[in-house]
C-alpha atoms as a PDB file:
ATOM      1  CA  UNK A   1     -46.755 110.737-133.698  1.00  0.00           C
ATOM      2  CA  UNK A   2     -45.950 109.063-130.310  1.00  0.00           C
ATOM      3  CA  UNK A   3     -43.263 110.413-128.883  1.00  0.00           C
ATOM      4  CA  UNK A   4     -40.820 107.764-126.614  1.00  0.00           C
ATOM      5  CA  UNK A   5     -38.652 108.588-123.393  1.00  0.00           C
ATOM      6  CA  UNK A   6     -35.913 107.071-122.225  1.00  0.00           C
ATOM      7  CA  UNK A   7     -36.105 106.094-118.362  1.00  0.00           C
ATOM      8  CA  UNK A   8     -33.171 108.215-116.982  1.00  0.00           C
ATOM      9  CA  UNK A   9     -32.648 104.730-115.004  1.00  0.00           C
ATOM     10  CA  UNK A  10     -31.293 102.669-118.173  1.00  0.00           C
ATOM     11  CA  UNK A  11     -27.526 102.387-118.566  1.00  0.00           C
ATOM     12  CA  UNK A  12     -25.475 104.125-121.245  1.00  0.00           C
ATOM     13  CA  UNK A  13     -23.421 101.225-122.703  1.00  0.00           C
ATOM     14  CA  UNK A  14     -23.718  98.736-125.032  1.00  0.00           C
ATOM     15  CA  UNK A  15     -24.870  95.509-123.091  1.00  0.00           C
ATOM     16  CA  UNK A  16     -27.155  97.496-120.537  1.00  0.00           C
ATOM     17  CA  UNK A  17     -31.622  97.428-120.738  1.00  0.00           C
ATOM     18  CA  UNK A  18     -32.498 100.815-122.132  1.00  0.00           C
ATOM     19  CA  UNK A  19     -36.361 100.775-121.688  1.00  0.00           C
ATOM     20  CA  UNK A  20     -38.583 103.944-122.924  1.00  0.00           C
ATOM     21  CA  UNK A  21     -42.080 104.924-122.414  1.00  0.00           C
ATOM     22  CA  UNK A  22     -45.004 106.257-124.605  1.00  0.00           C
ATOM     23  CA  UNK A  23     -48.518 107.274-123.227  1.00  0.00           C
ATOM     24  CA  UNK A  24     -51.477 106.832-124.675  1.00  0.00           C
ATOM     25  CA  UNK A  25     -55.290 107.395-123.908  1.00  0.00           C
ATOM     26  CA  UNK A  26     -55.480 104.520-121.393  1.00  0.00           C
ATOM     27  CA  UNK A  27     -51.750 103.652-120.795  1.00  0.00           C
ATOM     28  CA  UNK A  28     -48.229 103.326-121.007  1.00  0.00           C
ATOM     29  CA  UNK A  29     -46.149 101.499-123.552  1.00  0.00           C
ATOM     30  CA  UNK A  30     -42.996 100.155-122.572  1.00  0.00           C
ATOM     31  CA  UNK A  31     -40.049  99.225-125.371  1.00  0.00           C
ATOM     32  CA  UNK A  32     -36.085  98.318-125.324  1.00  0.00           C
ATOM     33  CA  UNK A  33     -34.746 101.432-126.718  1.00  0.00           C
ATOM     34  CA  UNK A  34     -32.222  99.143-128.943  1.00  0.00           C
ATOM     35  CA  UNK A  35     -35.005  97.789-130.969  1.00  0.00           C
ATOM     36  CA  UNK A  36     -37.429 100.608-131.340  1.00  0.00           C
ATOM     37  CA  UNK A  37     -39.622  98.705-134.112  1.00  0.00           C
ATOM     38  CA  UNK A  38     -39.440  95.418-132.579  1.00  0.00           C
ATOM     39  CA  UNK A  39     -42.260  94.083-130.078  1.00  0.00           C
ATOM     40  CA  UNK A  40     -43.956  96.295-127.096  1.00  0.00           C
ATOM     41  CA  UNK A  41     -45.323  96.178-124.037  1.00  0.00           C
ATOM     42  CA  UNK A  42     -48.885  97.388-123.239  1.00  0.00           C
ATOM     43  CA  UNK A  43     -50.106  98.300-120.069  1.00  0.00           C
ATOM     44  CA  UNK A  44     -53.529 100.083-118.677  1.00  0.00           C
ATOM     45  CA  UNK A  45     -52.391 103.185-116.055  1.00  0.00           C
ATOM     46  CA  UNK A  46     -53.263 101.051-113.268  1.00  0.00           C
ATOM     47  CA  UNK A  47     -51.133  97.894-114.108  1.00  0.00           C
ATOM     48  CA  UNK A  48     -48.213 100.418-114.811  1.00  0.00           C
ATOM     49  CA  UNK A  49     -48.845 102.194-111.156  1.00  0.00           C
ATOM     50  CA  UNK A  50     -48.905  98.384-109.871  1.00  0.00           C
ATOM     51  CA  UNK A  51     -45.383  97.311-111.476  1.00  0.00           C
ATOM     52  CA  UNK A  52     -43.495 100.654-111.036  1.00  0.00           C
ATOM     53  CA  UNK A  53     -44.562 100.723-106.915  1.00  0.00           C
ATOM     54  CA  UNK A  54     -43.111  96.972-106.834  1.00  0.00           C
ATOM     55  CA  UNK A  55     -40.041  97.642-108.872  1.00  0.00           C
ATOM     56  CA  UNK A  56     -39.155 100.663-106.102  1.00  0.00           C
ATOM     57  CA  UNK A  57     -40.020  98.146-103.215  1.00  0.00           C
ATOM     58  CA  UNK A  58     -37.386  95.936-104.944  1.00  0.00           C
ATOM     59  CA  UNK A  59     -40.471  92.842-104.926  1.00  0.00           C
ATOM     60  CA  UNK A  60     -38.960  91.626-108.556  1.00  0.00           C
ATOM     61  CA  UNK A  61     -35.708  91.679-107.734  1.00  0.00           C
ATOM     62  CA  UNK A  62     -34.228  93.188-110.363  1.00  0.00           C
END
């Protein structure tokens, strides 16, 4: 069973992104919390390192 965590960055009400994450052998899958059987993301471990160090460095601006 994979288990899912919720980023302790996501927002507790309704209208807020609630994004959790699941390892697996070579990666990370990303999800919106709100819609845990709809679509995923798949990433290797590297491309995940890659987008989490430019999320902190603010280069998406999000």
């Amino acid at each position: 069973m994979t288990e899912w965590r919720k980023s302790s960055h996501s927002g507790g009400g309704n209208d807020d992104l609630c994004v959790e994450l699941a390892q697996f052998d070579d990666g990370v899958w990303v999800r919106d919390s709100k819609e845990p059987d709809g679509e995923r993301l798949e990433f290797g471990r590297e491309a995940f390192a890659g987008l989490l160090g430019r999320v902190k460095r603010g280069d998406l601006g999000l």
